[in-house]
N, C-alpha and C. Protein backbone atom coordinates (compact mmCIF):
# COMPACT_ATOMS: atom_id res chain seq x y z
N UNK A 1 44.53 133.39 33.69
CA UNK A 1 44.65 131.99 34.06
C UNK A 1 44.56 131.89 35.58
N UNK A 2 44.09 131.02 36.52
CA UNK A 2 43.41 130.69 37.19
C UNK A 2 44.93 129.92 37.82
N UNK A 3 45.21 130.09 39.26
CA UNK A 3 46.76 129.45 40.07
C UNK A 3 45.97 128.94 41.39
N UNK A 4 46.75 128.27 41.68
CA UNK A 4 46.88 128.46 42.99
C UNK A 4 47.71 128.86 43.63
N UNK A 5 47.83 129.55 45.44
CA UNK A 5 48.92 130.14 45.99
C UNK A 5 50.13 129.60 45.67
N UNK A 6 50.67 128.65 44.97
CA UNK A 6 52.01 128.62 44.22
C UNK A 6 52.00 129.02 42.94
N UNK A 7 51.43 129.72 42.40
CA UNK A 7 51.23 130.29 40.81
C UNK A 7 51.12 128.82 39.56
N UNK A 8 50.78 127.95 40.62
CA UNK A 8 50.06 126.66 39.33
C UNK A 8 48.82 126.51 39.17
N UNK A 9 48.94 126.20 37.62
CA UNK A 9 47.65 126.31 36.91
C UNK A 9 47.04 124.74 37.48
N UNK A 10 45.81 124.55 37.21
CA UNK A 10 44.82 123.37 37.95
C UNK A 10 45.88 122.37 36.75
N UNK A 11 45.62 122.21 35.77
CA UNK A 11 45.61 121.31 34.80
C UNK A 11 47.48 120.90 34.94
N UNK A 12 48.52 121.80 35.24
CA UNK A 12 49.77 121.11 35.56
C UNK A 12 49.33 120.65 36.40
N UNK A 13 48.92 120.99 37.79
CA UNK A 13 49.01 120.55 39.23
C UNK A 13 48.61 118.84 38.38
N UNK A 14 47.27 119.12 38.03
CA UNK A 14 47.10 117.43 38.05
C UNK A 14 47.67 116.73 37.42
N UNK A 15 48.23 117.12 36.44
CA UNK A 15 49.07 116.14 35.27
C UNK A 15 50.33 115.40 36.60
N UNK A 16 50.89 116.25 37.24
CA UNK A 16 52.00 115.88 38.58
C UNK A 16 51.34 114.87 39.23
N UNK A 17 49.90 114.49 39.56
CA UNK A 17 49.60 113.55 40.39
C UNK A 17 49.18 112.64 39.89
N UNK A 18 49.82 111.80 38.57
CA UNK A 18 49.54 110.34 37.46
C UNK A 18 50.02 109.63 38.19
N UNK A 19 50.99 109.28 39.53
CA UNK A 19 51.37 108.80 39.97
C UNK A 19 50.80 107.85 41.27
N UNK A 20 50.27 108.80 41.75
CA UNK A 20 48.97 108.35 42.94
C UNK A 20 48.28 106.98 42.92
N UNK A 21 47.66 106.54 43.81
CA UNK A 21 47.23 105.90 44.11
C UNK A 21 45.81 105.16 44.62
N UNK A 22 45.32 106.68 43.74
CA UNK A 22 43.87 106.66 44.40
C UNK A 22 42.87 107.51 43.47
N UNK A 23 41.72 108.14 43.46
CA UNK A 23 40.68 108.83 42.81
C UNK A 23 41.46 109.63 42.03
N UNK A 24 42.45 110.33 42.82
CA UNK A 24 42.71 111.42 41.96
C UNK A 24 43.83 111.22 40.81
N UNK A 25 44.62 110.34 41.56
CA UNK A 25 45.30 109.67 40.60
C UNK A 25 45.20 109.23 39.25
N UNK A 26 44.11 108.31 39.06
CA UNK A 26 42.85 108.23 37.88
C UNK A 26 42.65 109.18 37.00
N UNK A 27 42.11 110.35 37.72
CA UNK A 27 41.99 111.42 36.93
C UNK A 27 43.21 111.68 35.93
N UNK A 28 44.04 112.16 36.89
CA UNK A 28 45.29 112.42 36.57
C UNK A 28 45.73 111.46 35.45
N UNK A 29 45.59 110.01 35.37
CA UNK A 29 45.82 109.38 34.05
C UNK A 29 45.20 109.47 33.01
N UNK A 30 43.98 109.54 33.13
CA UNK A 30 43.12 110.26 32.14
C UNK A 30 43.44 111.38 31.11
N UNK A 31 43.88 112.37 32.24
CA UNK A 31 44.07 113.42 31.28
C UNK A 31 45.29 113.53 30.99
N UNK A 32 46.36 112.95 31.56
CA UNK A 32 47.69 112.62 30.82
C UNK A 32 47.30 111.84 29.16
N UNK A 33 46.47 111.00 29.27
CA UNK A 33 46.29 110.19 28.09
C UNK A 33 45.35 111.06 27.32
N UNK A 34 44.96 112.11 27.07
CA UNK A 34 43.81 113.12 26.74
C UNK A 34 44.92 113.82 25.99
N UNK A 35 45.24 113.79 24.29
CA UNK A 35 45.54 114.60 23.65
C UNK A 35 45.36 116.14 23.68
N UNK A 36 44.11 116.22 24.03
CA UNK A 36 43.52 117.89 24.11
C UNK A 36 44.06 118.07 25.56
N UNK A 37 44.08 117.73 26.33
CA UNK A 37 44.11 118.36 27.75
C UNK A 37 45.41 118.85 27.83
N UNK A 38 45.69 120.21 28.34
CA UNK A 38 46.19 121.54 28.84
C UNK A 38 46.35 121.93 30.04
N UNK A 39 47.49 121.86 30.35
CA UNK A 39 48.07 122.50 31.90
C UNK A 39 47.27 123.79 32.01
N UNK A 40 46.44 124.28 31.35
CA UNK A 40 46.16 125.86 31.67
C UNK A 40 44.71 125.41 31.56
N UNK A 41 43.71 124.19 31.94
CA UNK A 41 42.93 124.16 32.22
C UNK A 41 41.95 124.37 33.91
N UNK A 42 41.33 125.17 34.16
CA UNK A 42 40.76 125.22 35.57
C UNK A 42 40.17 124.00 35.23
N UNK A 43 39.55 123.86 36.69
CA UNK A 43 38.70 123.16 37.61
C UNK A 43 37.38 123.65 36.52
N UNK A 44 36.44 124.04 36.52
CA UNK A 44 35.82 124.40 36.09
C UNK A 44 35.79 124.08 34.51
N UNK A 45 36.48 124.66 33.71
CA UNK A 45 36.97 123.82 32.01
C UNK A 45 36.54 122.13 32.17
N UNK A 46 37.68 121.98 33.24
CA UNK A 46 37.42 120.31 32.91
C UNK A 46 36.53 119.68 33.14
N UNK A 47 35.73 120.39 34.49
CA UNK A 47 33.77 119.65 34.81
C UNK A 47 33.46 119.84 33.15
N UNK A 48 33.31 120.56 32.77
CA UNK A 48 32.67 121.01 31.16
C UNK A 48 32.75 119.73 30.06
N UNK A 49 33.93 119.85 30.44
CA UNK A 49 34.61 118.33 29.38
C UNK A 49 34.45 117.20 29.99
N UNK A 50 34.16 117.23 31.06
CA UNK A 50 34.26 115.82 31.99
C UNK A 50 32.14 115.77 31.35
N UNK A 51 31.82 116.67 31.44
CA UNK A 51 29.88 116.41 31.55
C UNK A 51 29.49 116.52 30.01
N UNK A 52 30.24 117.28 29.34
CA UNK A 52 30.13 117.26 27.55
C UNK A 52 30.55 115.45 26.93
N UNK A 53 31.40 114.90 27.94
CA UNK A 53 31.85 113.76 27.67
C UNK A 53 31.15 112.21 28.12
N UNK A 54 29.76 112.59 29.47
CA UNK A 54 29.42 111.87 29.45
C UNK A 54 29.95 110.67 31.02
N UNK A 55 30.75 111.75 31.82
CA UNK A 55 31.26 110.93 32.88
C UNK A 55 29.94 111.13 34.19
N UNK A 56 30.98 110.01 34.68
CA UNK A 56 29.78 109.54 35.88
C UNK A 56 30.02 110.39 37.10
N UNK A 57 29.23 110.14 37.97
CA UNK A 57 29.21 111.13 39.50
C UNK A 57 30.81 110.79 39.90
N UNK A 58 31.67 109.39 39.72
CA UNK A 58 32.74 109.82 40.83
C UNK A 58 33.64 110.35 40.21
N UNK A 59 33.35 110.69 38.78
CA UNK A 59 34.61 111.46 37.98
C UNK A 59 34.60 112.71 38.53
N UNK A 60 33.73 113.30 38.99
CA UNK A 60 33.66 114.47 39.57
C UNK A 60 33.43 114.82 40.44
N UNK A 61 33.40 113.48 41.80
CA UNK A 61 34.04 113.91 43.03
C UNK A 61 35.29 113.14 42.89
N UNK A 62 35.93 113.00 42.29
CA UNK A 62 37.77 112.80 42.37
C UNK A 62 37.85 114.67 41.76
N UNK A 63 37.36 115.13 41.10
CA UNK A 63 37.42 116.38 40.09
C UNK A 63 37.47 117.12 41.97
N UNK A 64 36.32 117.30 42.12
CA UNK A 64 36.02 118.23 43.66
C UNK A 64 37.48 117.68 44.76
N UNK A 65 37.35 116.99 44.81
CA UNK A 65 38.52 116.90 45.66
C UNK A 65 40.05 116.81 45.40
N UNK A 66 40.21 116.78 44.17
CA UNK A 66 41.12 117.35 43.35
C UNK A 66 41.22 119.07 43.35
N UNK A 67 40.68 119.27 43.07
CA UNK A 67 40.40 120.70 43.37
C UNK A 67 40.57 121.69 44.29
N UNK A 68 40.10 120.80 45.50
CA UNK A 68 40.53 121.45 47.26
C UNK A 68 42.23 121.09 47.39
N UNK A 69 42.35 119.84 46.59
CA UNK A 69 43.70 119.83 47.22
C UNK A 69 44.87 120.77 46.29
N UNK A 70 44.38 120.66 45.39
CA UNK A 70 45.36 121.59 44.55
C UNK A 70 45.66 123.31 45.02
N UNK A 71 44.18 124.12 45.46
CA UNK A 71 43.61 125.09 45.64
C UNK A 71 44.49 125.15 47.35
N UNK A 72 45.02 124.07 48.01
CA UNK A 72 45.69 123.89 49.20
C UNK A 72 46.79 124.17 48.78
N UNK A 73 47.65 123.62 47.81
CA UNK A 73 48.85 123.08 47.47
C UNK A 73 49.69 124.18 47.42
């Protein structure tokens, strides 16, 4: 499984940021409301599901910059 320097997986980190206020935030509600979605999903898993599903370009630059910041965190 895939952490960042605090040993969190991508898919907790984002579920923590439903709260936000902005792109990533969004996301983050999304996949709170996403039966299937898994704290032990990378960055990578979820482009898969995000492009198997049919989303648009800014779903996946909130995804990319979601990503840097988590990969910071």
């Amino acid at each position: 499984m895939q952490t960042n320097e605090q040993g969190e997986p991508f898919g907790a980190w984002l579920l923590k940021q439903a709260g936000r206020h902005d792109w990533i935030g969004t996301l983050a509600k999304q996949a709170k409301g996403d039966p299937k979605f898994q704290k032990s999903l990378t960055p990578d898993d979820l482009r898969k599901r995000l492009h198997d599903a049919g989303a648009e370009g800014d779903t996946f630059e909130a995804l990319d910059d979601a990503e840097i910041e988590w990969l910071s965190a």
